[in-house]
C-alpha atoms as a PDB file:
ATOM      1  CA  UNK A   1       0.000   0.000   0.000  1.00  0.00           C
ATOM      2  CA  UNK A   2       1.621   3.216  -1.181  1.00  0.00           C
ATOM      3  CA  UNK A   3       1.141   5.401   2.396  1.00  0.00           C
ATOM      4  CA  UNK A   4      -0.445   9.141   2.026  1.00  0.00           C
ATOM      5  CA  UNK A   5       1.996  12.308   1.846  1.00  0.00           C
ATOM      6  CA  UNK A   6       3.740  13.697   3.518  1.00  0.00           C
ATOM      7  CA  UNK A   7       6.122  11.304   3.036  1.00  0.00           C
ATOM      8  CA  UNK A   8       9.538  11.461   2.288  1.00  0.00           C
ATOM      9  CA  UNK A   9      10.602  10.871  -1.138  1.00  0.00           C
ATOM     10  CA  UNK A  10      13.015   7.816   0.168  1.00  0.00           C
ATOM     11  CA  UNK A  11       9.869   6.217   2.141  1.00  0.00           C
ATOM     12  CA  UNK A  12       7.499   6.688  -1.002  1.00  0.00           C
ATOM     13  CA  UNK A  13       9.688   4.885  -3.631  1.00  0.00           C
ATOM     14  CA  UNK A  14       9.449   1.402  -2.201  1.00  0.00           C
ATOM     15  CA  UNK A  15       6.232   0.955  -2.492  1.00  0.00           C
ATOM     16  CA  UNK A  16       5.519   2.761  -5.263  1.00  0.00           C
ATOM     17  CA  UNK A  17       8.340   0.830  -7.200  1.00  0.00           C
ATOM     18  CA  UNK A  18       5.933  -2.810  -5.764  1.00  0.00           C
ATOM     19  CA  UNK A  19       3.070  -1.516  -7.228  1.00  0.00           C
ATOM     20  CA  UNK A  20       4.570  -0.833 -10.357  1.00  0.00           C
ATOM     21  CA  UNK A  21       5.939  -4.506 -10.238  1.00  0.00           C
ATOM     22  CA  UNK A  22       2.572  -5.744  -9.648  1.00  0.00           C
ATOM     23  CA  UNK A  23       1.246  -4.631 -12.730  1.00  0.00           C
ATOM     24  CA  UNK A  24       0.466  -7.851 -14.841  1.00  0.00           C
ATOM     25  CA  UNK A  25       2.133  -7.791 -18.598  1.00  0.00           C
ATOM     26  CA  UNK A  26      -1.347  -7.185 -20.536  1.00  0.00           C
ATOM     27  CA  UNK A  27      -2.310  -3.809 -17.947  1.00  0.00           C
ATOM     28  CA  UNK A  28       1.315  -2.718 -18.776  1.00  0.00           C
ATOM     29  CA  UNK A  29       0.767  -3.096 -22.201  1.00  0.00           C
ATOM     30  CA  UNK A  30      -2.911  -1.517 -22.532  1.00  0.00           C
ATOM     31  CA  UNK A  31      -2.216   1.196 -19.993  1.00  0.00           C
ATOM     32  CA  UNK A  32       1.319   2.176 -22.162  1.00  0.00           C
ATOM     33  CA  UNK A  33      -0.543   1.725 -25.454  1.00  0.00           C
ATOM     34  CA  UNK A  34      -3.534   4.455 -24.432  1.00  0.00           C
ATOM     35  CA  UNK A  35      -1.389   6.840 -22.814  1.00  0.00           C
ATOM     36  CA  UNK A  36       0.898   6.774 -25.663  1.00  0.00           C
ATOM     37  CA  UNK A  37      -2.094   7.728 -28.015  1.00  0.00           C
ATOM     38  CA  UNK A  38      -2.571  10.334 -25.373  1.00  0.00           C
ATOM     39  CA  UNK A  39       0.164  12.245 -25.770  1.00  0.00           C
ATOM     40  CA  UNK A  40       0.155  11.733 -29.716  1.00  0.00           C
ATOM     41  CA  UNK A  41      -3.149  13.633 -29.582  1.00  0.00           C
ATOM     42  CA  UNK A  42      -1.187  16.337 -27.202  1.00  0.00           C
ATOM     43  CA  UNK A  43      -0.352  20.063 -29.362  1.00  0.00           C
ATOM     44  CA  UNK A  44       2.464  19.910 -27.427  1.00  0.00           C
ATOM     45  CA  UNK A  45       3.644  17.003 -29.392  1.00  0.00           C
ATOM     46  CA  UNK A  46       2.034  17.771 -32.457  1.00  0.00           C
ATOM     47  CA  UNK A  47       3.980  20.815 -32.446  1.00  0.00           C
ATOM     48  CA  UNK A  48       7.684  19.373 -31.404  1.00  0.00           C
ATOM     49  CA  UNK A  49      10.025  18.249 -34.028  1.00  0.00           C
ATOM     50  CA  UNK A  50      12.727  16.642 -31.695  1.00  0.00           C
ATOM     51  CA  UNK A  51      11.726  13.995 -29.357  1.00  0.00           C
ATOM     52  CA  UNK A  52      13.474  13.685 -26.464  1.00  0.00           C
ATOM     53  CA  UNK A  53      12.214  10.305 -24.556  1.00  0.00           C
ATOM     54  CA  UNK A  54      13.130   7.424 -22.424  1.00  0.00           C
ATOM     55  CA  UNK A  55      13.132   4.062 -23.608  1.00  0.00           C
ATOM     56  CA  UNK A  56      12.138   1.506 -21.065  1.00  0.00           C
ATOM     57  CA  UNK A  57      12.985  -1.919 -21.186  1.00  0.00           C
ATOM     58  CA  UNK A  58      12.570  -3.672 -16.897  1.00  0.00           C
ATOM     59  CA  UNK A  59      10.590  -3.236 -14.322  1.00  0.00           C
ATOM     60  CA  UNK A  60       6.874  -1.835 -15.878  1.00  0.00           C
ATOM     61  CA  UNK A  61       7.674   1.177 -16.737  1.00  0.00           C
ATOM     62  CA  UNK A  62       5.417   2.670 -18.941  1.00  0.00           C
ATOM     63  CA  UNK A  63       6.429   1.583 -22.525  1.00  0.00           C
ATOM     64  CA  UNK A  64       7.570   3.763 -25.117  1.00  0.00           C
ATOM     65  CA  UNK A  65       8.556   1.264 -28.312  1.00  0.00           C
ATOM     66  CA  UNK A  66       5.363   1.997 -29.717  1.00  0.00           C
ATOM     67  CA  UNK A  67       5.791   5.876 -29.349  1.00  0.00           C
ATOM     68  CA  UNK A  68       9.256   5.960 -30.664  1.00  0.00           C
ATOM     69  CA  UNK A  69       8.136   4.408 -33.630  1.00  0.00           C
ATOM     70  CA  UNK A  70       5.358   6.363 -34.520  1.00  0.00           C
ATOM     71  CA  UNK A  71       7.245   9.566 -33.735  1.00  0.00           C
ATOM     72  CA  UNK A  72       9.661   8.130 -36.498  1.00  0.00           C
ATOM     73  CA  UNK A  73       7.504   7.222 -39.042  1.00  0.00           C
ATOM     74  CA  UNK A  74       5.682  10.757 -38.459  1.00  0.00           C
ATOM     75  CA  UNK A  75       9.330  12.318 -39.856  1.00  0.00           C
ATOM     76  CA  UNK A  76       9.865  13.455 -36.085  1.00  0.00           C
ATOM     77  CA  UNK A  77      13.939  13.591 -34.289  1.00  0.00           C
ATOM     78  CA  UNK A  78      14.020  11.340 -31.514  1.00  0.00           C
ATOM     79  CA  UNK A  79      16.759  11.316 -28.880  1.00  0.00           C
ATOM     80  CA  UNK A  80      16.980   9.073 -25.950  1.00  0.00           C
ATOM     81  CA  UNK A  81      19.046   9.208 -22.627  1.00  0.00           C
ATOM     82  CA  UNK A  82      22.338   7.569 -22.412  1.00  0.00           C
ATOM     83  CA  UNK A  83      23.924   7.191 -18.937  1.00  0.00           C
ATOM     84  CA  UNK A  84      27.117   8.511 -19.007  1.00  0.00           C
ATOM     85  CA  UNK A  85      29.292   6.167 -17.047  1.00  0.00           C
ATOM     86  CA  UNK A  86      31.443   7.997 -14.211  1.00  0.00           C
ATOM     87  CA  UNK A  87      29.136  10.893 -13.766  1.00  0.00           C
ATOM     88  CA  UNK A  88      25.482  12.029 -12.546  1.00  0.00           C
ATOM     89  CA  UNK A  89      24.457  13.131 -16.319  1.00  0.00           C
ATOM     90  CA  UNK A  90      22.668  12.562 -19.215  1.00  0.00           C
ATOM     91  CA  UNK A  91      24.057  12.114 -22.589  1.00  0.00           C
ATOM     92  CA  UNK A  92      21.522  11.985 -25.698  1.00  0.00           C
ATOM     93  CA  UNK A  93      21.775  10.116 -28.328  1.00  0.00           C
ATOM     94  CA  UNK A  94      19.726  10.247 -31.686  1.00  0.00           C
ATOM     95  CA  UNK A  95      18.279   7.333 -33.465  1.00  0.00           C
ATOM     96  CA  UNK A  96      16.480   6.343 -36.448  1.00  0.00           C
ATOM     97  CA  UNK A  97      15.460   2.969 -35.086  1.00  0.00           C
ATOM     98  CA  UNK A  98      14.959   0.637 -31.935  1.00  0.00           C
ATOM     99  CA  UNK A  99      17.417  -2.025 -33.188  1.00  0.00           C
ATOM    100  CA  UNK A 100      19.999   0.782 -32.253  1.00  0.00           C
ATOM    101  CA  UNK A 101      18.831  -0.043 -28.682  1.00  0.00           C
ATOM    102  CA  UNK A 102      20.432  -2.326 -26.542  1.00  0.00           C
ATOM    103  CA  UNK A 103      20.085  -2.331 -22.414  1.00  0.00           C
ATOM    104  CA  UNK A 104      22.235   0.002 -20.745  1.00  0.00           C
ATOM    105  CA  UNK A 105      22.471   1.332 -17.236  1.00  0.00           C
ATOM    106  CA  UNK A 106      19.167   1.002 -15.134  1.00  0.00           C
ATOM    107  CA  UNK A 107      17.169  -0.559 -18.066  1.00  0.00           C
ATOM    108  CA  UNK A 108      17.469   2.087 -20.260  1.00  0.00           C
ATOM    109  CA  UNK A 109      17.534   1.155 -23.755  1.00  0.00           C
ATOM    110  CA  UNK A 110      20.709   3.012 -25.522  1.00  0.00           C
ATOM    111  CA  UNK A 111      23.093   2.508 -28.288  1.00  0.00           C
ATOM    112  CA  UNK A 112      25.549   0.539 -28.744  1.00  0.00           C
ATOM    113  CA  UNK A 113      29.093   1.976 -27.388  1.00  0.00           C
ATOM    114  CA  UNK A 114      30.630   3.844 -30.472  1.00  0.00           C
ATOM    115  CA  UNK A 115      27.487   4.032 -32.517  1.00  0.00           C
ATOM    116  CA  UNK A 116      25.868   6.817 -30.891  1.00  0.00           C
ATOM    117  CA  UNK A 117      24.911  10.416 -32.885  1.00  0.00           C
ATOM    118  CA  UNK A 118      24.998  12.679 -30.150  1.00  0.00           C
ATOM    119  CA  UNK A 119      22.672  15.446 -29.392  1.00  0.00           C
ATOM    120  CA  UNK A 120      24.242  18.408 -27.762  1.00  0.00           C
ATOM    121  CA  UNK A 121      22.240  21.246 -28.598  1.00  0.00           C
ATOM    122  CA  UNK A 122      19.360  20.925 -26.174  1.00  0.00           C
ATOM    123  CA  UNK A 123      17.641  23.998 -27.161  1.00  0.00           C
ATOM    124  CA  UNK A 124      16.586  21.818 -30.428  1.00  0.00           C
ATOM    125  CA  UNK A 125      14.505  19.884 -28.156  1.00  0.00           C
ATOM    126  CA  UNK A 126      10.755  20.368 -28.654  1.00  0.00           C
ATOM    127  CA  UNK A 127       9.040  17.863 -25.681  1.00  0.00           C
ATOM    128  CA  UNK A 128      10.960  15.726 -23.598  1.00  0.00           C
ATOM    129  CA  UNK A 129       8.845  12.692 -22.336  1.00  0.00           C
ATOM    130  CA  UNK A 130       9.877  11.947 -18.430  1.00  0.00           C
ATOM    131  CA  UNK A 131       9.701   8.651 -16.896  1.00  0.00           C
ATOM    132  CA  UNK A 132       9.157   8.641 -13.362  1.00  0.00           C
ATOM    133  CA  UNK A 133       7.785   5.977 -10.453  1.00  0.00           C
ATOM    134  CA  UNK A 134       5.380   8.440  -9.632  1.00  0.00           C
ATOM    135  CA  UNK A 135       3.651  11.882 -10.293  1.00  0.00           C
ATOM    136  CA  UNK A 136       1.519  13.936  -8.608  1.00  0.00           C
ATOM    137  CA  UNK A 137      -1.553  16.476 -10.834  1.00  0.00           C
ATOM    138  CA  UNK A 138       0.655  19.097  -9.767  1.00  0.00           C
ATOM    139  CA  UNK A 139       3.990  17.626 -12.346  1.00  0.00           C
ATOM    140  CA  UNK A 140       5.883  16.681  -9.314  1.00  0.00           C
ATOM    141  CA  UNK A 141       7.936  13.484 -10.068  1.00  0.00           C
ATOM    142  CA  UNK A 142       9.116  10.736  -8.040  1.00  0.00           C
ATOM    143  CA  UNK A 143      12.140   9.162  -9.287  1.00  0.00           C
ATOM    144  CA  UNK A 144      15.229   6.697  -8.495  1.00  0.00           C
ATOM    145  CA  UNK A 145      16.779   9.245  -6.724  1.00  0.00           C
ATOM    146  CA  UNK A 146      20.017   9.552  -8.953  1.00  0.00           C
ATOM    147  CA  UNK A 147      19.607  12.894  -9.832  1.00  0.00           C
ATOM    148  CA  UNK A 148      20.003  12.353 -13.244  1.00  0.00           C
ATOM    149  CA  UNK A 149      16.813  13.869 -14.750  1.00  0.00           C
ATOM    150  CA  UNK A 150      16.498  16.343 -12.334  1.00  0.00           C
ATOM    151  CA  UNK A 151      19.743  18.374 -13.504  1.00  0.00           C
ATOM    152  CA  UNK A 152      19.059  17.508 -16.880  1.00  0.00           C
ATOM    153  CA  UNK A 153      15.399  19.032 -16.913  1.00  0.00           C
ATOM    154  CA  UNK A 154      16.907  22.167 -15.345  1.00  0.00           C
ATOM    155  CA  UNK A 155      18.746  23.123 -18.551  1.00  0.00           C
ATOM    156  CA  UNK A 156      15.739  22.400 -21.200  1.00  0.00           C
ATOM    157  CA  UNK A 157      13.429  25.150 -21.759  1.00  0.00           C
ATOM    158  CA  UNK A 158      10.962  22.994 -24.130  1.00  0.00           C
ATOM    159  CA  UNK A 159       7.743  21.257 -22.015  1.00  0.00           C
ATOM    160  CA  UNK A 160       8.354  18.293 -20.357  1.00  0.00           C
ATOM    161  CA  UNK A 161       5.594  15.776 -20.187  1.00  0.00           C
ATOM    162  CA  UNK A 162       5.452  12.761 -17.396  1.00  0.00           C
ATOM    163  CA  UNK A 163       4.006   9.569 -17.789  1.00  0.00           C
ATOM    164  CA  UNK A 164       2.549   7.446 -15.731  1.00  0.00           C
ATOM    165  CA  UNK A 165      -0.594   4.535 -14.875  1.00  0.00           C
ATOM    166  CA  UNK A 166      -3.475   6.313 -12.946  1.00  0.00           C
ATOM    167  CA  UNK A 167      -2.805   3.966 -10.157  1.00  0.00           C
ATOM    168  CA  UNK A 168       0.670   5.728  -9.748  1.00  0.00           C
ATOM    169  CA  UNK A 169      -0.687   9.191  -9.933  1.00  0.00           C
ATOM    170  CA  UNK A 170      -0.583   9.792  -5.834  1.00  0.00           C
ATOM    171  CA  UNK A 171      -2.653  13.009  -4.640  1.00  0.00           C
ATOM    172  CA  UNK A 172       0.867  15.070  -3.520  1.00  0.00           C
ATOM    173  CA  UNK A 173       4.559  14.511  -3.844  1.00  0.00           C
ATOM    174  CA  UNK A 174       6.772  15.792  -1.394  1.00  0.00           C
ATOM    175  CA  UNK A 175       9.303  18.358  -3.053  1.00  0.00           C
ATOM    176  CA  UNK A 176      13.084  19.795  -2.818  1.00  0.00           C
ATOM    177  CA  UNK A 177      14.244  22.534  -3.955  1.00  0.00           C
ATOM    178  CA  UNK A 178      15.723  21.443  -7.128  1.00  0.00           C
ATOM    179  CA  UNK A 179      12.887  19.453  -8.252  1.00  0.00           C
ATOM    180  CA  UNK A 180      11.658  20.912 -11.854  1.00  0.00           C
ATOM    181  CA  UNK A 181       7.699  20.325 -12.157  1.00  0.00           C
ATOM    182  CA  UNK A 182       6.153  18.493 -15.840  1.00  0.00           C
ATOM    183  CA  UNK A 183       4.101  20.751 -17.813  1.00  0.00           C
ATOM    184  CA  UNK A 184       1.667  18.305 -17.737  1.00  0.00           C
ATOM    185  CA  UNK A 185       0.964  14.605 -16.927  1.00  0.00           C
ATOM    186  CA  UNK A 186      -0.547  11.669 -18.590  1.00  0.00           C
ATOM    187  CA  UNK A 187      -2.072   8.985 -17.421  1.00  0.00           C
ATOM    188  CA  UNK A 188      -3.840   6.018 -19.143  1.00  0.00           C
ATOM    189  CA  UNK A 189      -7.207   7.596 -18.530  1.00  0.00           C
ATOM    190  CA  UNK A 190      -6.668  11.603 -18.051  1.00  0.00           C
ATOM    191  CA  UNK A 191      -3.925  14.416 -19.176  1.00  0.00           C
ATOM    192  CA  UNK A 192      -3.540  16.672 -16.626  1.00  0.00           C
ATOM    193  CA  UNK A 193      -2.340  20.803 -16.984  1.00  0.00           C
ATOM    194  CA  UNK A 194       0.245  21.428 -13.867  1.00  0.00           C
ATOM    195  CA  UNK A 195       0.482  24.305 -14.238  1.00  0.00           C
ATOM    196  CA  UNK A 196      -2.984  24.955 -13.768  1.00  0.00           C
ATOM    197  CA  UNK A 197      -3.160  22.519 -11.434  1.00  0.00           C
ATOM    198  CA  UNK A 198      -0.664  24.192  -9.649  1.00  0.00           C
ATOM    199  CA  UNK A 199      -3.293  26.822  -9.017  1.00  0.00           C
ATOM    200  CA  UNK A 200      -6.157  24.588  -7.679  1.00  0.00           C
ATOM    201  CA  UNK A 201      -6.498  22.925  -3.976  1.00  0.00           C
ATOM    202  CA  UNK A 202      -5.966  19.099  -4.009  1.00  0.00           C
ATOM    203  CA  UNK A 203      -9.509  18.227  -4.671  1.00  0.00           C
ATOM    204  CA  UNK A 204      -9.805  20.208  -7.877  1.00  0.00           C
ATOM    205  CA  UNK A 205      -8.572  19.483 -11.360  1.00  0.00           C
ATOM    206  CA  UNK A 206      -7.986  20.923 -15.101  1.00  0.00           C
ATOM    207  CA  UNK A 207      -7.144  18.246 -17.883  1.00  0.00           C
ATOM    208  CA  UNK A 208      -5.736  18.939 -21.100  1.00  0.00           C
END
């Protein structure tokens, strides 16, 4: 049972990371296929001509295969996080195809060593999609706790969408200082605008 806030960050990633487990193969699937569709429906997609996104490959996180191949075969950029070994940041590393994609650090997919076409100017990025254990309607993330996203989020200007399964969407995240919020949130069965949402009390939401 994931316990209700406030919480610590450290105390709310255990259980959270369970229920994810729990999730049987066909909800993963169904949930990641419809919130996937979500987002493609999204003007803030629409509009972006560089992906940036995550691909997942252990422990039910919501899947991203399908996305990365329609956002190809829609003439979109995608780039996806490379863990750069000996450090606490992101590298990003375009592709025109999953079979680039082999498991890296902490299930990422990523290319092969030496057959990566790096990204380095961020400002071409027009969405990044954010993977996360948890969110709250707010954009408030849960993660692993490496760090990793969080300073890499802090230099992109372009919106910055989380996903996530409704039964991960938890009513408030605790929050430090160098947390960076989602410009909005999708679930399998809602989109939610945080900033807006930002605005509202607890009980109250705006979707998108």
């Amino acid at each position: 049972m994931i316990p209700s806030p406030p919480e610590t960050k450290g105390q709310l990633r255990p259980p959270c990371l369970a229920a994810r487990k729990a999730l049987t193969p066909d909800q993963v699937a169904a949930a990641s296929v419809a919130i996937a569709e979500r987002l493609q429906r999204h003007q803030a997609y629409l509009s972006a001509s560089l992906l940036h996104v995550y691909a997942a490959s252990v422990n039910n996180e919501v899947e991203t295969d399908g996305l990365i191949r329609h956002s190809l075969a829609g003439g979109k950029e995608v780039a996806v996080p490379v863990m750069r070994p000996g450090s606490r940041t992101l590298q990003h590393a375009l592709i025109q195809d999953l079979d680039q994609l082999q498991p890296g650090r902490w299930g990422l997919l990523e290319p092969a060593a030496g057959h990566a076409s790096w990204l380095e100017d961020l400002s071409r990025i027009g969405l990044v999609v954010v993977p996360g254990l948890a969110f709250d309607r707010r954009g408030n993330r849960l993660g692993l706790g490496g760090g990793y996203y969080d300073r890499f989020l802090a230099r992109v200007s372009a919106p910055k969408a989380g996903l996530i399964y409704q039964q991960l969407l938890l009513g408030e995240l605790p929050t430090e200082n160098h947390d960076v919020p989602m410009d909005f949130v999708l679930t399998q069965t809602a989109a939610y605008c945080c900033a807006a949402e930002r605005d509202l009390s607890p009980h109250d939401s705006v979707p998108v």
